[in-house]
C-alpha atoms as a PDB file:
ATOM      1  CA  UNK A   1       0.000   0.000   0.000  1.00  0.00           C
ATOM      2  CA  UNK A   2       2.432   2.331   0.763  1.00  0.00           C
ATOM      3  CA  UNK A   3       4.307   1.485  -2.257  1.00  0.00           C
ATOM      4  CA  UNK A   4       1.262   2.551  -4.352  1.00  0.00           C
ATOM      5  CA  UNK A   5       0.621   5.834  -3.080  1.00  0.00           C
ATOM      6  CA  UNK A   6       4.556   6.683  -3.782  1.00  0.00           C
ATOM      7  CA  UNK A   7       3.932   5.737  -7.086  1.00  0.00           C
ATOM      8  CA  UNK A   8       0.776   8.216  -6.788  1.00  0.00           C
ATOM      9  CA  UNK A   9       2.721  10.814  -5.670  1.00  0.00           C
ATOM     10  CA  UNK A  10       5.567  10.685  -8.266  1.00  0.00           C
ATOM     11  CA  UNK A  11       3.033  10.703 -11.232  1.00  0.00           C
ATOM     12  CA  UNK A  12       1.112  13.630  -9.934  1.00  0.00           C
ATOM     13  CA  UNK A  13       4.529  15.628  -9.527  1.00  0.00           C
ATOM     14  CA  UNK A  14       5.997  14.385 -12.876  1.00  0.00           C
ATOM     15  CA  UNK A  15       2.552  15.737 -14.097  1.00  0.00           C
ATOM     16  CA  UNK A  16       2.331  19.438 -12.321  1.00  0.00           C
ATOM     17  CA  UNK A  17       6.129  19.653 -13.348  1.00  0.00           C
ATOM     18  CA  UNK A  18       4.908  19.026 -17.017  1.00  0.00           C
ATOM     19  CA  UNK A  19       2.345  21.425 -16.684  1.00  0.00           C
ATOM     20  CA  UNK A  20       4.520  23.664 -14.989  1.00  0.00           C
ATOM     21  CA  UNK A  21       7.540  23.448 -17.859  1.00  0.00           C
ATOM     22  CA  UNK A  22       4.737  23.917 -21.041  1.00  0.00           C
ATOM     23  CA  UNK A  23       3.481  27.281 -18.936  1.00  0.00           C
ATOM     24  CA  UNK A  24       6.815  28.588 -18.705  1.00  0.00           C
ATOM     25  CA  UNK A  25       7.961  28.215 -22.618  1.00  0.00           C
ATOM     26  CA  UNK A  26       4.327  29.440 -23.474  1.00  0.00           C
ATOM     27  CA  UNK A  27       5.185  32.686 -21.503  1.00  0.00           C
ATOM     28  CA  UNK A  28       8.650  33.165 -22.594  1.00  0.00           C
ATOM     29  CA  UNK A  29       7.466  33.644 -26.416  1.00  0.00           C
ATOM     30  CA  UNK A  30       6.743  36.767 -27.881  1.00  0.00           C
ATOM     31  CA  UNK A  31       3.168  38.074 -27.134  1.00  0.00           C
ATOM     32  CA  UNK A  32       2.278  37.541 -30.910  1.00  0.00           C
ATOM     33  CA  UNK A  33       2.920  33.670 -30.810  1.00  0.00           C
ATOM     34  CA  UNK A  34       0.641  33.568 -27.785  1.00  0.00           C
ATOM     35  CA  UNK A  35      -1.950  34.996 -29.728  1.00  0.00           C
ATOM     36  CA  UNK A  36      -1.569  33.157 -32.834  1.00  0.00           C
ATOM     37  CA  UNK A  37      -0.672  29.944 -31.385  1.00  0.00           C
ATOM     38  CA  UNK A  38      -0.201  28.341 -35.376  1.00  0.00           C
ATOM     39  CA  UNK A  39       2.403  31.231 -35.915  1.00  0.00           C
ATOM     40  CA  UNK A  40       5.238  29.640 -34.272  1.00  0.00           C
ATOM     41  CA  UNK A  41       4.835  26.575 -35.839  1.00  0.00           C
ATOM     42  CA  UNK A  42       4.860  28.214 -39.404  1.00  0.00           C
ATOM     43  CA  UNK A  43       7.899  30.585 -38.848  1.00  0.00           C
ATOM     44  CA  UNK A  44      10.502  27.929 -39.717  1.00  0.00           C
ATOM     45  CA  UNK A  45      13.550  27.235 -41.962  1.00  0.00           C
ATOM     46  CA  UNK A  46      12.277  23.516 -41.412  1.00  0.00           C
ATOM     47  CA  UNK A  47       9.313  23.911 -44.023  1.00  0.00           C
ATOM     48  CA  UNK A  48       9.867  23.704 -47.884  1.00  0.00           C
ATOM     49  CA  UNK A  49      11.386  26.311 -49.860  1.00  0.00           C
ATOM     50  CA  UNK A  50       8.972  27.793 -51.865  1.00  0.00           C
ATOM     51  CA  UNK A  51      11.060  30.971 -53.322  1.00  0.00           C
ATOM     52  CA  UNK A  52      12.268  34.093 -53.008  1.00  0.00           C
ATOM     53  CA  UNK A  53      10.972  36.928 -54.700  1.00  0.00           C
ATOM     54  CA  UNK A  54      11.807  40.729 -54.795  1.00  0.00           C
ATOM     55  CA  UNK A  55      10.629  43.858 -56.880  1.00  0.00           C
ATOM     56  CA  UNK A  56      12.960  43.502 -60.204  1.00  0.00           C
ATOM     57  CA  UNK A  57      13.719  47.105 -60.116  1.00  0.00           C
ATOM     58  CA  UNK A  58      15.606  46.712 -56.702  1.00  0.00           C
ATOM     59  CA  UNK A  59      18.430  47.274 -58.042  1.00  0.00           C
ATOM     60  CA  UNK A  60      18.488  50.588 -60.065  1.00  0.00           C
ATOM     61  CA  UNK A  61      15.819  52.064 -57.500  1.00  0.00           C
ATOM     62  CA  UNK A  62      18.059  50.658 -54.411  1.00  0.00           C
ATOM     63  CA  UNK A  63      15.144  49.865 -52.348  1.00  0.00           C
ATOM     64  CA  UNK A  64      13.916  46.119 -51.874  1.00  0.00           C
ATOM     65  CA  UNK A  65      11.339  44.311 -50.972  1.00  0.00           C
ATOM     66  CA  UNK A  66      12.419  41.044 -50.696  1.00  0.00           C
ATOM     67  CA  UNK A  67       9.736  38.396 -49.690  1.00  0.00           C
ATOM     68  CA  UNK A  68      10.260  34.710 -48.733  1.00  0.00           C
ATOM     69  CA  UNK A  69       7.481  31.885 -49.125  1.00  0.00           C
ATOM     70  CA  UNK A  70       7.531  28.605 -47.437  1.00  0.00           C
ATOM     71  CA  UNK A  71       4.903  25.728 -47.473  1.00  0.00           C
ATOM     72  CA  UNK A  72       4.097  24.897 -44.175  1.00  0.00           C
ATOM     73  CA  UNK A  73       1.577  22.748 -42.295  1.00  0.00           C
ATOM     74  CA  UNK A  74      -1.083  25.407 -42.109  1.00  0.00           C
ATOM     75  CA  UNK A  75      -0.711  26.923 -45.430  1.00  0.00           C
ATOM     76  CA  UNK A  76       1.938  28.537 -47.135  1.00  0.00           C
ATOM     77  CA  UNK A  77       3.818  31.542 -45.232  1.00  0.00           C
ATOM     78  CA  UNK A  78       5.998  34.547 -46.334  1.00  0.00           C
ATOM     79  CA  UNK A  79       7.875  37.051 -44.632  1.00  0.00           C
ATOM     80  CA  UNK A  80       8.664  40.734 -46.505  1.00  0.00           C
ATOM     81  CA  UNK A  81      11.813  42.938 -45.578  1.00  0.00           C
ATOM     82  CA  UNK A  82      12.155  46.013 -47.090  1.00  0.00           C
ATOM     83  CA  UNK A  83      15.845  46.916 -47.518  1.00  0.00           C
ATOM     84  CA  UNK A  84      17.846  50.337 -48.167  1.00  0.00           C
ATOM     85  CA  UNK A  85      20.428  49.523 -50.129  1.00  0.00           C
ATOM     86  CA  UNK A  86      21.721  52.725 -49.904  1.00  0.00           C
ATOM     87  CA  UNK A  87      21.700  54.270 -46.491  1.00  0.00           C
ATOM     88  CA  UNK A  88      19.508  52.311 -43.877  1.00  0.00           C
ATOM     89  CA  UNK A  89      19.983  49.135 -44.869  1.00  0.00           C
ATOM     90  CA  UNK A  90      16.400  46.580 -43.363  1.00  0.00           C
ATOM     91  CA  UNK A  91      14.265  49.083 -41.994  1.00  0.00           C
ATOM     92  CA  UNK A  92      11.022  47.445 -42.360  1.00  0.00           C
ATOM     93  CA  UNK A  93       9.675  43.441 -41.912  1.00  0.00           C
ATOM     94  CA  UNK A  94       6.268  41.983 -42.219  1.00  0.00           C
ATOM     95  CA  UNK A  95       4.746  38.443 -42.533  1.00  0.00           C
ATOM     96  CA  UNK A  96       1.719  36.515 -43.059  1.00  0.00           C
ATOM     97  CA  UNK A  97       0.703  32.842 -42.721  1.00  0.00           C
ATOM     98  CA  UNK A  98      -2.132  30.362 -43.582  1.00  0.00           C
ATOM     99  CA  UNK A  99      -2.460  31.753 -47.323  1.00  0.00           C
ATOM    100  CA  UNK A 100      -3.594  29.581 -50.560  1.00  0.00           C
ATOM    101  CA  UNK A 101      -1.193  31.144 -52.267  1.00  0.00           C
ATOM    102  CA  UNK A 102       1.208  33.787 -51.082  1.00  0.00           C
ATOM    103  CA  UNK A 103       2.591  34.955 -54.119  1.00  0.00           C
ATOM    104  CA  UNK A 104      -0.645  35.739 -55.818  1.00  0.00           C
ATOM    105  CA  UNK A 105      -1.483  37.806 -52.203  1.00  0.00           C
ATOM    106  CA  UNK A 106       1.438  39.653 -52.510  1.00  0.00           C
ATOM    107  CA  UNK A 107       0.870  40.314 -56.234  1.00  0.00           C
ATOM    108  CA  UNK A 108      -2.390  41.805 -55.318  1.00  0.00           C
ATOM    109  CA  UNK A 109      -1.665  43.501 -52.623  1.00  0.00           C
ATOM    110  CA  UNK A 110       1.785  45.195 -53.928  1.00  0.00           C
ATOM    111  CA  UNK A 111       0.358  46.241 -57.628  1.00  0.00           C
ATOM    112  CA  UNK A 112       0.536  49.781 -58.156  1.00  0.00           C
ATOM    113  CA  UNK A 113       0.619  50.309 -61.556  1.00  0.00           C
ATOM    114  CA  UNK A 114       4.269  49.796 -62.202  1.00  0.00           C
ATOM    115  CA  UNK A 115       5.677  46.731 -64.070  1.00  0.00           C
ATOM    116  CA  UNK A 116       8.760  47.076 -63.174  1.00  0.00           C
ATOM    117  CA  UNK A 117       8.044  47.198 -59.327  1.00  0.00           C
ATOM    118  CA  UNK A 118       6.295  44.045 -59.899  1.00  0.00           C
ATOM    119  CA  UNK A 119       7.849  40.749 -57.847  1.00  0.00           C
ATOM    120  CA  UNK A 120      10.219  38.379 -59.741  1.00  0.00           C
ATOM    121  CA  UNK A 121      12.188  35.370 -58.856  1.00  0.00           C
ATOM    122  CA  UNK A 122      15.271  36.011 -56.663  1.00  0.00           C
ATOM    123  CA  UNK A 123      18.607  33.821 -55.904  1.00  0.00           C
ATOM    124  CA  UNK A 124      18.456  32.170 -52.724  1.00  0.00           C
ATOM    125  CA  UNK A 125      22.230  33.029 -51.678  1.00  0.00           C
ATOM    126  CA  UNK A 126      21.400  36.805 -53.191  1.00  0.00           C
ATOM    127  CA  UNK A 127      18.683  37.058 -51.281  1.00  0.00           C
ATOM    128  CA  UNK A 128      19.967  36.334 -47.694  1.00  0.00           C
ATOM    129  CA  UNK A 129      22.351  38.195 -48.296  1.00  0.00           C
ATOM    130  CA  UNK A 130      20.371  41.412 -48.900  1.00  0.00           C
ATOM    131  CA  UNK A 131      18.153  40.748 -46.174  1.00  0.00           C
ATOM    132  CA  UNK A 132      20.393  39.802 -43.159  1.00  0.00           C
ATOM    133  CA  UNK A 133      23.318  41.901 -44.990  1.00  0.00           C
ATOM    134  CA  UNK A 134      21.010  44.861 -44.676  1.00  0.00           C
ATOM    135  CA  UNK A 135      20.665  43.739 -40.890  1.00  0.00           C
ATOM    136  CA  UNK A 136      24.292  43.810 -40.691  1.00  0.00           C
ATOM    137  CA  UNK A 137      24.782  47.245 -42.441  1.00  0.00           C
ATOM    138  CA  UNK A 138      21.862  49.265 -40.426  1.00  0.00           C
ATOM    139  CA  UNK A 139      23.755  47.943 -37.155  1.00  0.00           C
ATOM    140  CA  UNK A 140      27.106  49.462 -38.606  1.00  0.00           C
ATOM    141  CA  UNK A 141      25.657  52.622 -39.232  1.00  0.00           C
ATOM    142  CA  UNK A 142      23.443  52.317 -35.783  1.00  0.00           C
ATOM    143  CA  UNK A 143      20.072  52.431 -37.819  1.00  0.00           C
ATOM    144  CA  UNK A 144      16.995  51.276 -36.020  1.00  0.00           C
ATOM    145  CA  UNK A 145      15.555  47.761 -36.823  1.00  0.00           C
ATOM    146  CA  UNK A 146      12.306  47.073 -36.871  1.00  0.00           C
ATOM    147  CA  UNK A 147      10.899  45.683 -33.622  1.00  0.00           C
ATOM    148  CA  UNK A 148       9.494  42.770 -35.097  1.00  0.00           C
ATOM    149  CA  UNK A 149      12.511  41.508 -37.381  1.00  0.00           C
ATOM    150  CA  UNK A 150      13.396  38.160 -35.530  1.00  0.00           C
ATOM    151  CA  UNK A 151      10.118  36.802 -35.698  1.00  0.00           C
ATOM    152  CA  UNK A 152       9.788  37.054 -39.418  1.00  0.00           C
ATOM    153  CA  UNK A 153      13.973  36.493 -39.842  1.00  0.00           C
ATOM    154  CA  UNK A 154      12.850  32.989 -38.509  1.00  0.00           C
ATOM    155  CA  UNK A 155      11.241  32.148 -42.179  1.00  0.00           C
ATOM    156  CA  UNK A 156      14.856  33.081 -43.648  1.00  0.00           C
ATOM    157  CA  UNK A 157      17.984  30.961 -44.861  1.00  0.00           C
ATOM    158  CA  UNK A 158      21.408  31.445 -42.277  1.00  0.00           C
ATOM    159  CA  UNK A 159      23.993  33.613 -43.762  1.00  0.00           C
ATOM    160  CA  UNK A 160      26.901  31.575 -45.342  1.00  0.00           C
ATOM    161  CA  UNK A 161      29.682  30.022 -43.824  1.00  0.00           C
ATOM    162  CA  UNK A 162      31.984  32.296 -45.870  1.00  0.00           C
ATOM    163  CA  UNK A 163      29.971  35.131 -44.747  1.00  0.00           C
ATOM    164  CA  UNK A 164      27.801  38.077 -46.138  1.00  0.00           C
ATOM    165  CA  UNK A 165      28.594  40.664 -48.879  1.00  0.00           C
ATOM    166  CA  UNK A 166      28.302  44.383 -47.970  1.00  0.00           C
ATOM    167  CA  UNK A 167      29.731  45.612 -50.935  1.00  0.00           C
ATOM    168  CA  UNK A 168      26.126  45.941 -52.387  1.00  0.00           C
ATOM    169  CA  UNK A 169      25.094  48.228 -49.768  1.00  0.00           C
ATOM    170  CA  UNK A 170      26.104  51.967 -50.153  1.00  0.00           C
ATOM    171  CA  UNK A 171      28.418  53.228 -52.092  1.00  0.00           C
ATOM    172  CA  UNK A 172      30.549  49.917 -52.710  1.00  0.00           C
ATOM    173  CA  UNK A 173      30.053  49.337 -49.180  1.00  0.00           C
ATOM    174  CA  UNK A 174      31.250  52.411 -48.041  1.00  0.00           C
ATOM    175  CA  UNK A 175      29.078  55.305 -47.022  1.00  0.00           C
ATOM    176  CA  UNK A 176      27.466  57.442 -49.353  1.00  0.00           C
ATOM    177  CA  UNK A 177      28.351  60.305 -50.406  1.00  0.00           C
ATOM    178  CA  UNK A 178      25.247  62.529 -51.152  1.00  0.00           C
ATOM    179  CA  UNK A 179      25.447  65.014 -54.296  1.00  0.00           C
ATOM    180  CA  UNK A 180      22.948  68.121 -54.695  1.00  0.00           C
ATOM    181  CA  UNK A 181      23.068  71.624 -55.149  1.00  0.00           C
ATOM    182  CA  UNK A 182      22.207  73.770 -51.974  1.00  0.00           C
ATOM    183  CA  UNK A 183      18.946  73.383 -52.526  1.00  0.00           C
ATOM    184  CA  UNK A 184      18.402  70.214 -52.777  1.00  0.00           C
ATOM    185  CA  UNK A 185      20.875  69.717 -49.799  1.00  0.00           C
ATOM    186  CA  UNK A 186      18.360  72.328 -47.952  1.00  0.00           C
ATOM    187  CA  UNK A 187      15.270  70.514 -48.975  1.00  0.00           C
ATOM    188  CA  UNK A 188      16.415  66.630 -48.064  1.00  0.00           C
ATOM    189  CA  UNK A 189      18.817  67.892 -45.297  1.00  0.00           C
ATOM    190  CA  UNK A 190      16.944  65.915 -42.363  1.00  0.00           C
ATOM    191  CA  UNK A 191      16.906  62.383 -44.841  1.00  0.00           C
ATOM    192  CA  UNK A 192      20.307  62.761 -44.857  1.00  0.00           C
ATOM    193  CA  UNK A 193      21.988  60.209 -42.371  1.00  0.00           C
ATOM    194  CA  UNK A 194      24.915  62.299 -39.650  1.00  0.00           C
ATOM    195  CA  UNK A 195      27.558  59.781 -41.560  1.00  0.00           C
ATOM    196  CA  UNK A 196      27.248  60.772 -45.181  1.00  0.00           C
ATOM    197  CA  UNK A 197      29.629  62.940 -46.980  1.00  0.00           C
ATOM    198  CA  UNK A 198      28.122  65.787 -48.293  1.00  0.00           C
ATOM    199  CA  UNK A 199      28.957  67.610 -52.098  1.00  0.00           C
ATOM    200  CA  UNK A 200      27.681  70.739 -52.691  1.00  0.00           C
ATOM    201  CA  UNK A 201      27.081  71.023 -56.810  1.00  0.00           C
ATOM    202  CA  UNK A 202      26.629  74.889 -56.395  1.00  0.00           C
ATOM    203  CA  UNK A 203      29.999  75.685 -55.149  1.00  0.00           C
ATOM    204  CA  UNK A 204      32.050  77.337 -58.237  1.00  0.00           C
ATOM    205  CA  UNK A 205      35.964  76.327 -58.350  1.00  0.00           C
ATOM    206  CA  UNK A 206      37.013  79.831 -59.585  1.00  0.00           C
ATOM    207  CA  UNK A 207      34.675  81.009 -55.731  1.00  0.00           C
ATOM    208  CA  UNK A 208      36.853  78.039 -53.838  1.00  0.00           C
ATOM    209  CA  UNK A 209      40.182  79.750 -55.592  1.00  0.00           C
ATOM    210  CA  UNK A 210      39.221  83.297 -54.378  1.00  0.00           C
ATOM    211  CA  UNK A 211      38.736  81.949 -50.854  1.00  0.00           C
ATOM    212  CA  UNK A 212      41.752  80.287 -50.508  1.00  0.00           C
ATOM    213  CA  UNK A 213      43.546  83.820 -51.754  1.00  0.00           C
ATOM    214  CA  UNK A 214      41.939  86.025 -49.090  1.00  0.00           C
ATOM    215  CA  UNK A 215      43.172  84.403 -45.947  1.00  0.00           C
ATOM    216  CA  UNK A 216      42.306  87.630 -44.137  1.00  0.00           C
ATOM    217  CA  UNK A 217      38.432  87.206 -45.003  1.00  0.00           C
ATOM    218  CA  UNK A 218      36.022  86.613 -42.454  1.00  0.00           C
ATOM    219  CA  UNK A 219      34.814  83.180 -42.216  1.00  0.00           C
ATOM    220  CA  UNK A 220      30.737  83.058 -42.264  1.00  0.00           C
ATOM    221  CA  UNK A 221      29.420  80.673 -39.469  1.00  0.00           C
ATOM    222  CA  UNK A 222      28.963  77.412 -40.996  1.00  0.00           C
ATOM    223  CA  UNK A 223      25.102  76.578 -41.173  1.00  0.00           C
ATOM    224  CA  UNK A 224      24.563  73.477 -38.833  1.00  0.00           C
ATOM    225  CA  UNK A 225      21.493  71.093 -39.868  1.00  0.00           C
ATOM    226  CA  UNK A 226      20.059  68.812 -36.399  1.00  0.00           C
ATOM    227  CA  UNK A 227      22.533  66.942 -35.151  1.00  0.00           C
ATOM    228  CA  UNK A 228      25.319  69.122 -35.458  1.00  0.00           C
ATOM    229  CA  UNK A 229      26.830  68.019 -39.428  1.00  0.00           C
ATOM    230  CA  UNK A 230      28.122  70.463 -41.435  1.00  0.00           C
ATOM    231  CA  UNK A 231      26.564  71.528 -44.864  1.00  0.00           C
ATOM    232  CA  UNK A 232      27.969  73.790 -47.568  1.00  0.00           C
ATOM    233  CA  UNK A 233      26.473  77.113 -47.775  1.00  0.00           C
ATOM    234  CA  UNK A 234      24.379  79.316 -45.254  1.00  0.00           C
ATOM    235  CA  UNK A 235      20.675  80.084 -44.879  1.00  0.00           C
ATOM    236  CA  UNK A 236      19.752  76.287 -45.085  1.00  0.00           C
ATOM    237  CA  UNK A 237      17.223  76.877 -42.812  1.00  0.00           C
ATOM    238  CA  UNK A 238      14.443  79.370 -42.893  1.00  0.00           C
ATOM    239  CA  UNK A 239      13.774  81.611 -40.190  1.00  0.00           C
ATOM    240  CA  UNK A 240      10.771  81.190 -38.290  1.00  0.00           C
ATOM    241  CA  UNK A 241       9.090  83.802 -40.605  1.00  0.00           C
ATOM    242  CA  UNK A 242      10.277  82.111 -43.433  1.00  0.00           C
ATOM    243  CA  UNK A 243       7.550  79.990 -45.759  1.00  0.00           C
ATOM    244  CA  UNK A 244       8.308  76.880 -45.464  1.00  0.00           C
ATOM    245  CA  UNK A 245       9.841  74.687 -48.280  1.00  0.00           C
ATOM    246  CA  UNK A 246       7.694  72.702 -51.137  1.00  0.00           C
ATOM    247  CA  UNK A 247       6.871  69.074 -49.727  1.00  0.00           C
ATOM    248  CA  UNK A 248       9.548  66.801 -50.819  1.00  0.00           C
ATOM    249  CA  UNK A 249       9.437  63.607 -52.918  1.00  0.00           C
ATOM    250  CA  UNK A 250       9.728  60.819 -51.004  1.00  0.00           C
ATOM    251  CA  UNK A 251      10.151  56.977 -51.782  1.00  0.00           C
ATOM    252  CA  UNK A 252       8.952  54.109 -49.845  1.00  0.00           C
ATOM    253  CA  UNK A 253       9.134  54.703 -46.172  1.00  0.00           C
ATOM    254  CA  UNK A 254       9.092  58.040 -46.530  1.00  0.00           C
ATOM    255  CA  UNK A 255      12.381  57.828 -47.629  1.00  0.00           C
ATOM    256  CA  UNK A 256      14.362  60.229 -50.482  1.00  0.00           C
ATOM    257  CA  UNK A 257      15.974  58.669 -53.181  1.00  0.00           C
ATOM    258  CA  UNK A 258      18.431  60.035 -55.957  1.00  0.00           C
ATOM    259  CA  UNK A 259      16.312  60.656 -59.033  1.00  0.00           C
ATOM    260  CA  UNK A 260      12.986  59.734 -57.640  1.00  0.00           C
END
């Protein structure tokens, strides 16, 4: 008898620590797994390779969205990261799972008109790399991630053993340097990032020349845009009284690009 209720005793702690144990790793995930309890199981390298797909005129417009699929239990799954290739590197992530068919969502929901924005087959190796290289490059330059990037990084290939290529971000992997006229440095000045070299396009040799002649000239104060960087030129910023400038163009994010 007394044998018996040992037994008892051991079963009903094996099961409370059990209970206890599936409790704890339900907690310790990330609020959004607790409310989609299939989510977790979906976000995984584990589940077939369906592709990867990114707009095809990434490359000239240096901004990508690059989207993986996967088939998985529930449905197929994708993730989306939106990369700047030129200054802030992943700045944006996004996911959705249980879909028919992902691709055809995404086509839908990212048509806007523009062929060459549309979503077209992308190397596997090309496309981890732009994705966790652009991780790699926004944490160089101290760019914020988004807050939600290792859930949907969990859908993604690892980075190669021989490791990943930042010579596609920037200039040549190298910081850009941004070229305008004073104007155009005026009217983008806060989308320019504190490490980029600036080139002002309105300064005149033959003016540079004449400056270096008169030593004895009195240097202007040097007009400061937030955060304390330098840019050629004065009267960058209007006063208070000032009108304010025209809105500026703005790419995807909210974000200026060259030529856009």
């Amino acid at each position: 008898m007394p044998k018996s209720n040992d037994r008892k005793a051991r079963k009903a702690k094996a099961r409370q620590e059990a209970i206890r144990k599936q409790k704890a790793a339900t907690t310790s995930q990330p609020r959004v797994f607790r409310q989609n309890p299939g989510m977790a199981e979906a976000l995984s390298t584990r589940h077939p390779l369906v592709g990867y797909f990114v707009n095809g005129d990434w490359t000239t417009a240096r901004m990508a969205a690059v989207h993986v699929i996967r088939e998985a239990d529930s449905g197929q799954v994708f993730a989306g990261f939106l990369v700047d290739m030129l200054w802030r590197g992943t700045k944006d992530a996004y996911g959705r799972y249980g879909l028919v068919d992902a691709l055809a969502e995404l086509d839908r929901r990212l048509d806007r008109g523009r062929p060459e924005s549309a979503l077209v087959p992308m190397d596997k190796d090309a496309a981890v790399n732009v994705i966790r290289g652009g991780v790699a490059w926004a944490r160089r330059w101290r760019q914020p991630l988004p807050p939600d990037l290792d859930i949907w990084l969990r859908l993604v290939d690892p980075a190669p053993a021989w490791g990943l290529d930042l010579g596609v971000f920037g200039d040549g992997g190298e910081r850009p340097i941004i070229v305008g006229t004073e104007d155009e440095l005026a009217r983008y000045g806060r989308l320019i990032p504190p490490e980029a070299e600036i080139v002002d396009l309105d300064v005149d040799e033959d003016e540079e020349d004449d400056e270096e002649e008169d030593e004895e000239a009195p240097v202007e104060p040097a007009a400061l845009r937030p955060g304390g960087l330098w840019m050629p030129g004065d009267d960058l910023w209007p006063a208070p009284d000032e009108e304010p400038p025209e809105p500026e163009v703005r790419g995807p994010g909210g974000l200026w690009l060259p030529g856009r």
